[in-house]
PDB file of N, CA and C in Angstrom:
ATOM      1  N   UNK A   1     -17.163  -5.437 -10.972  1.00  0.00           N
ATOM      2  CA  UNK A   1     -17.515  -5.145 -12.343  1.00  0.00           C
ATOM      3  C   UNK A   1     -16.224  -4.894 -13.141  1.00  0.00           C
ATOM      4  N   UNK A   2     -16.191  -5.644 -14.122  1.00  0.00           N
ATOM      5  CA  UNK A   2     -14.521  -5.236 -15.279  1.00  0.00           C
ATOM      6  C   UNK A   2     -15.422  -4.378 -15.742  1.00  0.00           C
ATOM      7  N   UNK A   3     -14.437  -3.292 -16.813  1.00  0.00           N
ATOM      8  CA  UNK A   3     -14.640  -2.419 -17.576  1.00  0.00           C
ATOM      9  C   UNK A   3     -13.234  -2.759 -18.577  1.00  0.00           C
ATOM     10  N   UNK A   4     -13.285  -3.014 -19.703  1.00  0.00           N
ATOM     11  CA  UNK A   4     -12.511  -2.895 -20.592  1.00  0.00           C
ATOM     12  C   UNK A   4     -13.153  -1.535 -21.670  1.00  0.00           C
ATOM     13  N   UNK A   5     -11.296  -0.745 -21.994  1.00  0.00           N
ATOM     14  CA  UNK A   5     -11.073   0.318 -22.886  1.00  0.00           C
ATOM     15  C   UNK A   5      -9.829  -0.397 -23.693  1.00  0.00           C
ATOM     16  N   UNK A   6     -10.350   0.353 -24.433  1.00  0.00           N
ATOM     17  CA  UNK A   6      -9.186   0.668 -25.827  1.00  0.00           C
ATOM     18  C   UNK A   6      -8.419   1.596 -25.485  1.00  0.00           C
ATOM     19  N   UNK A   7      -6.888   1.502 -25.943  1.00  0.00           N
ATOM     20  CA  UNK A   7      -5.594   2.347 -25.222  1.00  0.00           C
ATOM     21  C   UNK A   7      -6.449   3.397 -25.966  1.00  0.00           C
ATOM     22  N   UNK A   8      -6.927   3.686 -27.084  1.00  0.00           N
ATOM     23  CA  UNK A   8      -7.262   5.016 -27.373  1.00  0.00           C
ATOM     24  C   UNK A   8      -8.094   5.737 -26.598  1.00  0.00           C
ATOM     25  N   UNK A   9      -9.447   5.000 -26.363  1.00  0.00           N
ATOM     26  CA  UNK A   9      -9.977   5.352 -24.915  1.00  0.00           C
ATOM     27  C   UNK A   9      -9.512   5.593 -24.174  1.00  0.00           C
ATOM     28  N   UNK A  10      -8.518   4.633 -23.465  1.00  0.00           N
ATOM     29  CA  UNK A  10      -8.132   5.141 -22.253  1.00  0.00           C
ATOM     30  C   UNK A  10      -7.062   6.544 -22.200  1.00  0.00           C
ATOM     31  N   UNK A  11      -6.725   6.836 -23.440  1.00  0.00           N
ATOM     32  CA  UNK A  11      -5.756   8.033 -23.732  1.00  0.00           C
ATOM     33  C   UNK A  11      -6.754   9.322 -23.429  1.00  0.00           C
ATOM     34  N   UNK A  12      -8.025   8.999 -24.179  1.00  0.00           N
ATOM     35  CA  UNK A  12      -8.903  10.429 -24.553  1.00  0.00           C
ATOM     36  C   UNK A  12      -9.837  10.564 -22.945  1.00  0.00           C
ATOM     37  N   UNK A  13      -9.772   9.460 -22.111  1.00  0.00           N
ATOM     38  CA  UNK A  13     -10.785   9.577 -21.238  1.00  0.00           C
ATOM     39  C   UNK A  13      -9.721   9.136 -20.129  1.00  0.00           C
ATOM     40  N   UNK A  14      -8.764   8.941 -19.218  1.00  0.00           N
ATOM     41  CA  UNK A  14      -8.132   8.717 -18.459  1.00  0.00           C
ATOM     42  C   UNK A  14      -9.245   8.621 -17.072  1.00  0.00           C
ATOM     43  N   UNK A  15      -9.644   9.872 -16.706  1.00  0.00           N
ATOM     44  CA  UNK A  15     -10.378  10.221 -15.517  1.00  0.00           C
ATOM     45  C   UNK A  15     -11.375   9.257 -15.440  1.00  0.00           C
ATOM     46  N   UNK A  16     -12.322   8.733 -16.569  1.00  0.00           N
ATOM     47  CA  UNK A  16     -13.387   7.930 -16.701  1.00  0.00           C
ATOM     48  C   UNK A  16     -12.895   6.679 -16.403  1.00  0.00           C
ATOM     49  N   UNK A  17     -11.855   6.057 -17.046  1.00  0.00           N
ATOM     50  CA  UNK A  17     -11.001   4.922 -16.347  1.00  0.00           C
ATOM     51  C   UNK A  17     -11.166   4.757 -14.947  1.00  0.00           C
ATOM     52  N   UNK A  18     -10.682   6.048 -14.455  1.00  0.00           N
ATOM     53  CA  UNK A  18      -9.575   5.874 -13.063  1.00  0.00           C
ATOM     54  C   UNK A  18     -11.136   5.807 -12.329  1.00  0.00           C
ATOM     55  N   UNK A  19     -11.744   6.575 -12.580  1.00  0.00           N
ATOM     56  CA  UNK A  19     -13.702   6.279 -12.009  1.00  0.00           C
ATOM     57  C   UNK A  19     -13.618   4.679 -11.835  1.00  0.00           C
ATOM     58  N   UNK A  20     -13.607   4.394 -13.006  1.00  0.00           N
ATOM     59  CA  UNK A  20     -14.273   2.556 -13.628  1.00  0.00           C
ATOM     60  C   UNK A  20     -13.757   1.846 -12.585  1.00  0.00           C
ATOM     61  N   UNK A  21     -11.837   2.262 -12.538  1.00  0.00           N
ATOM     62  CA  UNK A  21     -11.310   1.692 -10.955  1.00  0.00           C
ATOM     63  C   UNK A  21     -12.051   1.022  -9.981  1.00  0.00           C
ATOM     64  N   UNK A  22     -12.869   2.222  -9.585  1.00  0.00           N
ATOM     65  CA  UNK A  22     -13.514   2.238  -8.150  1.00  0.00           C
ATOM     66  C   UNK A  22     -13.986   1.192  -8.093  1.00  0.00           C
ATOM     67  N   UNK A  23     -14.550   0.989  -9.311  1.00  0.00           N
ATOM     68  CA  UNK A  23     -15.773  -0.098  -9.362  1.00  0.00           C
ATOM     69  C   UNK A  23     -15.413  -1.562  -9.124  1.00  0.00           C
ATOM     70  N   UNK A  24     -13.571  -1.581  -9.867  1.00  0.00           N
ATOM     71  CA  UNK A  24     -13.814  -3.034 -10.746  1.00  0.00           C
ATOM     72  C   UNK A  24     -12.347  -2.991 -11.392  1.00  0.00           C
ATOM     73  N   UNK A  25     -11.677  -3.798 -11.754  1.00  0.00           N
ATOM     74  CA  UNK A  25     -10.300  -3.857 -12.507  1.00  0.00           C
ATOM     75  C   UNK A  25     -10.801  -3.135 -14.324  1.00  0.00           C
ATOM     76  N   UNK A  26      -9.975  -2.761 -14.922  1.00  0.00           N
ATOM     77  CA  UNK A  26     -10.548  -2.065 -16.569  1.00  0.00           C
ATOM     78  C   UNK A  26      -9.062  -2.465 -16.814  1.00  0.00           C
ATOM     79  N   UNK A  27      -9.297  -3.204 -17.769  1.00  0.00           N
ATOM     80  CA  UNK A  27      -8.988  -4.413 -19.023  1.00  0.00           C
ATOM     81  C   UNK A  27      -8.627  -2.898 -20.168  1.00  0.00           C
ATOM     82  N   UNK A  28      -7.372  -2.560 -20.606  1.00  0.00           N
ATOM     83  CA  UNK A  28      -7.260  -1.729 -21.472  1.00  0.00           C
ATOM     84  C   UNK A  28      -6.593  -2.643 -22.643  1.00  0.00           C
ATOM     85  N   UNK A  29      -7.003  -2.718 -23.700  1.00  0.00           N
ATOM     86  CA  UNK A  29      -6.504  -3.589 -24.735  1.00  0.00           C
ATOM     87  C   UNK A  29      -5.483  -2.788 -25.838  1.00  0.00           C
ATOM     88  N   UNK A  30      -4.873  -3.338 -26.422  1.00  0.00           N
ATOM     89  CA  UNK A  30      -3.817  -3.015 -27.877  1.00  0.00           C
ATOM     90  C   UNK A  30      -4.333  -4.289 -28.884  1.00  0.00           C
ATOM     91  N   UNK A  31      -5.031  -3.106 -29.535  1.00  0.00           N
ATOM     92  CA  UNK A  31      -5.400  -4.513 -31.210  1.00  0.00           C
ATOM     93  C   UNK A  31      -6.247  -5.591 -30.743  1.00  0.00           C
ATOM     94  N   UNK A  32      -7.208  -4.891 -29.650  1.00  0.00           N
ATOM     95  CA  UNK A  32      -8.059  -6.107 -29.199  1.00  0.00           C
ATOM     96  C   UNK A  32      -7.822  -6.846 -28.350  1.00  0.00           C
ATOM     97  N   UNK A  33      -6.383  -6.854 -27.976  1.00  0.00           N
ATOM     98  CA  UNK A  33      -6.055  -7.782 -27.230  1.00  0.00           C
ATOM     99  C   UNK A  33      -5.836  -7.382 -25.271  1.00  0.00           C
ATOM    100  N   UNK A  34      -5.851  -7.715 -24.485  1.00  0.00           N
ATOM    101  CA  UNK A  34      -5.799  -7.147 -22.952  1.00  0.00           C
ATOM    102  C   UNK A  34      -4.149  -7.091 -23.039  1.00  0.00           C
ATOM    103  N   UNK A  35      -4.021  -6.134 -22.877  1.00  0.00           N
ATOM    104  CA  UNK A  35      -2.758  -5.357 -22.658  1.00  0.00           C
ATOM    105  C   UNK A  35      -2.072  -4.801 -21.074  1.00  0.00           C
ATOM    106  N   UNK A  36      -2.795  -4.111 -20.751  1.00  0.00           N
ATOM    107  CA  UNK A  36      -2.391  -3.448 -19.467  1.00  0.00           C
ATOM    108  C   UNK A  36      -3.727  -3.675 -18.600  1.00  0.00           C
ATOM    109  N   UNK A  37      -3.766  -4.000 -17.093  1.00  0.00           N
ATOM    110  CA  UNK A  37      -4.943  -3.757 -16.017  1.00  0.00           C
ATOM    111  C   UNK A  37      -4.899  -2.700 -15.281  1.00  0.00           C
ATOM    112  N   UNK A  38      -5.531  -1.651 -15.152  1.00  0.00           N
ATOM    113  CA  UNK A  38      -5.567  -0.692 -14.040  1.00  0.00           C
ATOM    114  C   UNK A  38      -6.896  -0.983 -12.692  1.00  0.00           C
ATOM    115  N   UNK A  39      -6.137  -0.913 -11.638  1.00  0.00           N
ATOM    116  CA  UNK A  39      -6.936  -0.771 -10.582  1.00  0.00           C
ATOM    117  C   UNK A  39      -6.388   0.181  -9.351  1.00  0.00           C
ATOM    118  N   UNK A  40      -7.390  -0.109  -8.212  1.00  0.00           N
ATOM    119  CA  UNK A  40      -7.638   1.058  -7.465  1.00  0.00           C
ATOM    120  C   UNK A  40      -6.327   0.501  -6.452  1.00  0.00           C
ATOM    121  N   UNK A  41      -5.796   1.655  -5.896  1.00  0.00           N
ATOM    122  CA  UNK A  41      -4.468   1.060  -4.912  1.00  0.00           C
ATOM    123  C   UNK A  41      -4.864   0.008  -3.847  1.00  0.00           C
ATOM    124  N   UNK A  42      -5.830   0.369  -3.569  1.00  0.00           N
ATOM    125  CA  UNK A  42      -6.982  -0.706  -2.672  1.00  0.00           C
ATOM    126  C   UNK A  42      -7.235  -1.756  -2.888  1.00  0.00           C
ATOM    127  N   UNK A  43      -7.297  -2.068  -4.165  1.00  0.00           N
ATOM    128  CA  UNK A  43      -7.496  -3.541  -4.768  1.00  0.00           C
ATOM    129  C   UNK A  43      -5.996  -3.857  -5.195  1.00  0.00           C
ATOM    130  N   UNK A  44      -5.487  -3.268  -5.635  1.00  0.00           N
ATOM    131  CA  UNK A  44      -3.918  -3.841  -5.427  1.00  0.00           C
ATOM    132  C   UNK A  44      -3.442  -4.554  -4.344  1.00  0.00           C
ATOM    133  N   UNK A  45      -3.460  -3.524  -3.083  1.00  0.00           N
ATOM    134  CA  UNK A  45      -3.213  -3.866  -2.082  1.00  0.00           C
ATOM    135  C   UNK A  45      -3.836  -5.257  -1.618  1.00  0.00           C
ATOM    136  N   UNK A  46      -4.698  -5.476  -1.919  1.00  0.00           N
ATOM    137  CA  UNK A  46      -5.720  -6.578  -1.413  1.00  0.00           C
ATOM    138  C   UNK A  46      -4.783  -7.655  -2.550  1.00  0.00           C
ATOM    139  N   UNK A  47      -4.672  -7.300  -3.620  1.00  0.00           N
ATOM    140  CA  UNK A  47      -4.385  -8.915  -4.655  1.00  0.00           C
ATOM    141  C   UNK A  47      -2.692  -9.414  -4.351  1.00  0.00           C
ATOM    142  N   UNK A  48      -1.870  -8.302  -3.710  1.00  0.00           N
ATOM    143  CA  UNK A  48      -0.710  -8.600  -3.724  1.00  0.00           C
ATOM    144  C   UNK A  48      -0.363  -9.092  -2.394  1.00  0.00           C
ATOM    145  N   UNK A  49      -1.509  -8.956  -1.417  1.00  0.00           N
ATOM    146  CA  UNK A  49      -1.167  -8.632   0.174  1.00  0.00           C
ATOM    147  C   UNK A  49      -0.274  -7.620   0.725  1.00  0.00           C
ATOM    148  N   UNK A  50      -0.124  -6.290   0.234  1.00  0.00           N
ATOM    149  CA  UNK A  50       0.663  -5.568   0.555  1.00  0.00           C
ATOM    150  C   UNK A  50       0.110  -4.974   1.567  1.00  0.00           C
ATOM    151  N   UNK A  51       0.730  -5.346   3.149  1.00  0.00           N
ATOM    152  CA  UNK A  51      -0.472  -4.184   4.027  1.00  0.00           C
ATOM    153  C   UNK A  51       0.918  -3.384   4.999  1.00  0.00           C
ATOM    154  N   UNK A  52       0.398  -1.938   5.558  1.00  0.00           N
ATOM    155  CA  UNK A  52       1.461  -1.265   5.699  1.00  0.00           C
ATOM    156  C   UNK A  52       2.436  -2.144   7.008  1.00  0.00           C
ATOM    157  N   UNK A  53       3.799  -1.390   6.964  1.00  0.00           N
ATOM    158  CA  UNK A  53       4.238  -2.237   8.102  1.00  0.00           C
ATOM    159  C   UNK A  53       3.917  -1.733   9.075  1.00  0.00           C
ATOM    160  N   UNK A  54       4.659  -1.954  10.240  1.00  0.00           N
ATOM    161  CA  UNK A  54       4.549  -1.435  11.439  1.00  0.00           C
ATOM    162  C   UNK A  54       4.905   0.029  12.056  1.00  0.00           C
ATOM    163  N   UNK A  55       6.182   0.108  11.345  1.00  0.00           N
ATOM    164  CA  UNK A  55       6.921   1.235  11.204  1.00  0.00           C
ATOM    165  C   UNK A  55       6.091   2.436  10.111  1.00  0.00           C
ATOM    166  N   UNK A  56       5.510   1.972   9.176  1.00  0.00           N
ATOM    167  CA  UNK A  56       4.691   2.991   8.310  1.00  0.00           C
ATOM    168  C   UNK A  56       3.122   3.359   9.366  1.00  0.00           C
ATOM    169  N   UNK A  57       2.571   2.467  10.138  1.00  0.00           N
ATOM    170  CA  UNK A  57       1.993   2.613  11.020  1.00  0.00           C
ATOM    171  C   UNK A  57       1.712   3.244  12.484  1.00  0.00           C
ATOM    172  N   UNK A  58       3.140   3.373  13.160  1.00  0.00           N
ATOM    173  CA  UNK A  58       3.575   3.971  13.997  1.00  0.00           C
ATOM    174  C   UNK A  58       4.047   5.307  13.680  1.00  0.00           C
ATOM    175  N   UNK A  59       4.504   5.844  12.341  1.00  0.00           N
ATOM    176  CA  UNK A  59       4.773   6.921  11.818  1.00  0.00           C
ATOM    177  C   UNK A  59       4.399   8.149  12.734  1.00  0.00           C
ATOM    178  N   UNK A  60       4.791   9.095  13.354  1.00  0.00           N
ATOM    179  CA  UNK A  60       4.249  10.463  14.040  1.00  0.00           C
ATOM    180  C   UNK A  60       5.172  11.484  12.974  1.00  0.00           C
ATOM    181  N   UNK A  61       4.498  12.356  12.349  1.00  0.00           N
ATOM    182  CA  UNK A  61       5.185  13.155  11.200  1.00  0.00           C
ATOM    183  C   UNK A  61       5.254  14.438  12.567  1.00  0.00           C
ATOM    184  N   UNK A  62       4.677  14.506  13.623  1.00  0.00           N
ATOM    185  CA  UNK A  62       4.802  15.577  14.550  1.00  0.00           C
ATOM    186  C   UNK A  62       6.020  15.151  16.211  1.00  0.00           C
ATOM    187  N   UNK A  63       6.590  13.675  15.263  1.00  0.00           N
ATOM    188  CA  UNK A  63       7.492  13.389  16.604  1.00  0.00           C
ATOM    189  C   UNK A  63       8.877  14.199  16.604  1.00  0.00           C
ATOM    190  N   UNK A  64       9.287  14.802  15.689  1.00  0.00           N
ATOM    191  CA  UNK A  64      10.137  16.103  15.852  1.00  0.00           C
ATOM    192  C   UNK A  64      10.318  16.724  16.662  1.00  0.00           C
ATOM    193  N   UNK A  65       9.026  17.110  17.103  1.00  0.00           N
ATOM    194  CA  UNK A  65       8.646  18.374  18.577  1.00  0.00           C
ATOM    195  C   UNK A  65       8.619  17.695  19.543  1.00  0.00           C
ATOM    196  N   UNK A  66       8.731  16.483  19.622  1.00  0.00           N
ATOM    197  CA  UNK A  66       8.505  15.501  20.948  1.00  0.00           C
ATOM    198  C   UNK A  66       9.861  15.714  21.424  1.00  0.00           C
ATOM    199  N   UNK A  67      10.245  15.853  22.852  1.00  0.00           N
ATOM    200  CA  UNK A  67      11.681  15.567  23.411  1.00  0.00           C
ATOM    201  C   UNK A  67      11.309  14.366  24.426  1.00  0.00           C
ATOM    202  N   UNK A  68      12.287  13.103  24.497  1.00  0.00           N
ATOM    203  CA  UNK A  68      12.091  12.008  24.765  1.00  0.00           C
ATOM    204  C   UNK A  68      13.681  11.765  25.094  1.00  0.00           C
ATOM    205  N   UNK A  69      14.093  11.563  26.563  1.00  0.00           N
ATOM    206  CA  UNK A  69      15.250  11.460  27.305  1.00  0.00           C
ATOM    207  C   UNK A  69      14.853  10.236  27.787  1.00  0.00           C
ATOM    208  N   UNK A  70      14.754   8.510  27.499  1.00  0.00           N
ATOM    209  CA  UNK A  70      14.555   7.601  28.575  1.00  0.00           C
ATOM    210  C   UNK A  70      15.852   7.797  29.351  1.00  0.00           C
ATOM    211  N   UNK A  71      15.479   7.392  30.737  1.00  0.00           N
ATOM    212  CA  UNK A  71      16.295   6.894  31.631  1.00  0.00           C
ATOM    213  C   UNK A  71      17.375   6.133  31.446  1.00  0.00           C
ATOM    214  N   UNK A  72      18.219   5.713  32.043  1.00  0.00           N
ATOM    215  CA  UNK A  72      19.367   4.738  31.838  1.00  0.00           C
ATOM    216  C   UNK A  72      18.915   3.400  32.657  1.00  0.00           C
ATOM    217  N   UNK A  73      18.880   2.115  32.214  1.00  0.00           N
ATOM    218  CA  UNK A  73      18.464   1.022  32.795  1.00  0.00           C
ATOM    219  C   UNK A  73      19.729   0.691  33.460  1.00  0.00           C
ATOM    220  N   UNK A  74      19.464   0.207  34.651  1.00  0.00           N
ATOM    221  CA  UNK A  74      20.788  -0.535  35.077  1.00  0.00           C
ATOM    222  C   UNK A  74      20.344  -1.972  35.059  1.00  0.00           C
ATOM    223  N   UNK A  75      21.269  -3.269  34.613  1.00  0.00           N
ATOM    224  CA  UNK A  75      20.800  -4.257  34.698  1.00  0.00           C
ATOM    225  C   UNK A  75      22.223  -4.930  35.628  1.00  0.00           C
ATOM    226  N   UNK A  76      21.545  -5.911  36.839  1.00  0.00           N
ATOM    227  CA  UNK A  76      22.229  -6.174  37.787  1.00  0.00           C
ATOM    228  C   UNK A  76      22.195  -7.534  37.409  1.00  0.00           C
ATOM    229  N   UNK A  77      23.319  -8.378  36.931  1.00  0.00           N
ATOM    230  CA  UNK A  77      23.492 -10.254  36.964  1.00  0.00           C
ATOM    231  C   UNK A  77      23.178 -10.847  38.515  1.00  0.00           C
ATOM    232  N   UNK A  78      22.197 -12.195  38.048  1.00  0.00           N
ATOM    233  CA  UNK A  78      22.556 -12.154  39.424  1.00  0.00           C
ATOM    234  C   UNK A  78      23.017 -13.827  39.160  1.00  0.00           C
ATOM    235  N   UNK A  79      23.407 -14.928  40.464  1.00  0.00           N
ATOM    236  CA  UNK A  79      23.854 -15.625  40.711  1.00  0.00           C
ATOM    237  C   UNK A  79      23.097 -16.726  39.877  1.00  0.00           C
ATOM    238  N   UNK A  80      23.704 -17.806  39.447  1.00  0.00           N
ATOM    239  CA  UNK A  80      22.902 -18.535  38.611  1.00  0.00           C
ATOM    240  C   UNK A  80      22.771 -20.155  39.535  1.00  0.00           C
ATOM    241  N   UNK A  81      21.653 -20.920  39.715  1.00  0.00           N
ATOM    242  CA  UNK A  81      22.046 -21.976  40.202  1.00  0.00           C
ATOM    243  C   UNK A  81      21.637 -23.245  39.875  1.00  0.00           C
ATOM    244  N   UNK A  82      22.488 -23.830  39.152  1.00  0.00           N
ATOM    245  CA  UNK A  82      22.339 -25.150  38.355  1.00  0.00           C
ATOM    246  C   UNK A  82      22.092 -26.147  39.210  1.00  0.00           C
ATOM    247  N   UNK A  83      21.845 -26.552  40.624  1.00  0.00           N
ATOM    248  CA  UNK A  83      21.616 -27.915  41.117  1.00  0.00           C
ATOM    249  C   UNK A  83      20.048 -28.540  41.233  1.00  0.00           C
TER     250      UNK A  83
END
């Protein structure tokens, strides 16, 4: 569902906008004309393809407290044979 406001609308009613969001992109006009689009970060996300990375995904905000010593790998060459 669009919802178009008038910047004056959208000045005096902001919250009612950011509602309309949910719904649907809202078309805010200057002098009648479509001026600015507001939508929901969700539908952004969806029109731009912005999806999180991997690293924003893996995120642990509690890995601070983690203590994590890996081991030391030893890696041994071994003989190579080309015939």
């Amino acid at each position: 569902m669009i919802t178009t406001v008038s910047s004056r609308e959208f000045n005096q009613d902001t919250s009612g906008a950011k509602k309309a969001a949910r719904q649907g992109p809202v078309f805010i006009t200057d002098r009648g004309r479509p001026a600015h689009v507001l939508l929901s970060m969700e539908d952004y996300q969806k029109l731009t393809c912005m999806s999180p990375s991997i690293v924003e995904l893996l995120v642990m905000p509690e890995s601070e407290e983690i203590e994590f010593e890996p081991q030391r790998v030893a890696i041994t060459p071994r003989p190579v044979d080309l015939s």
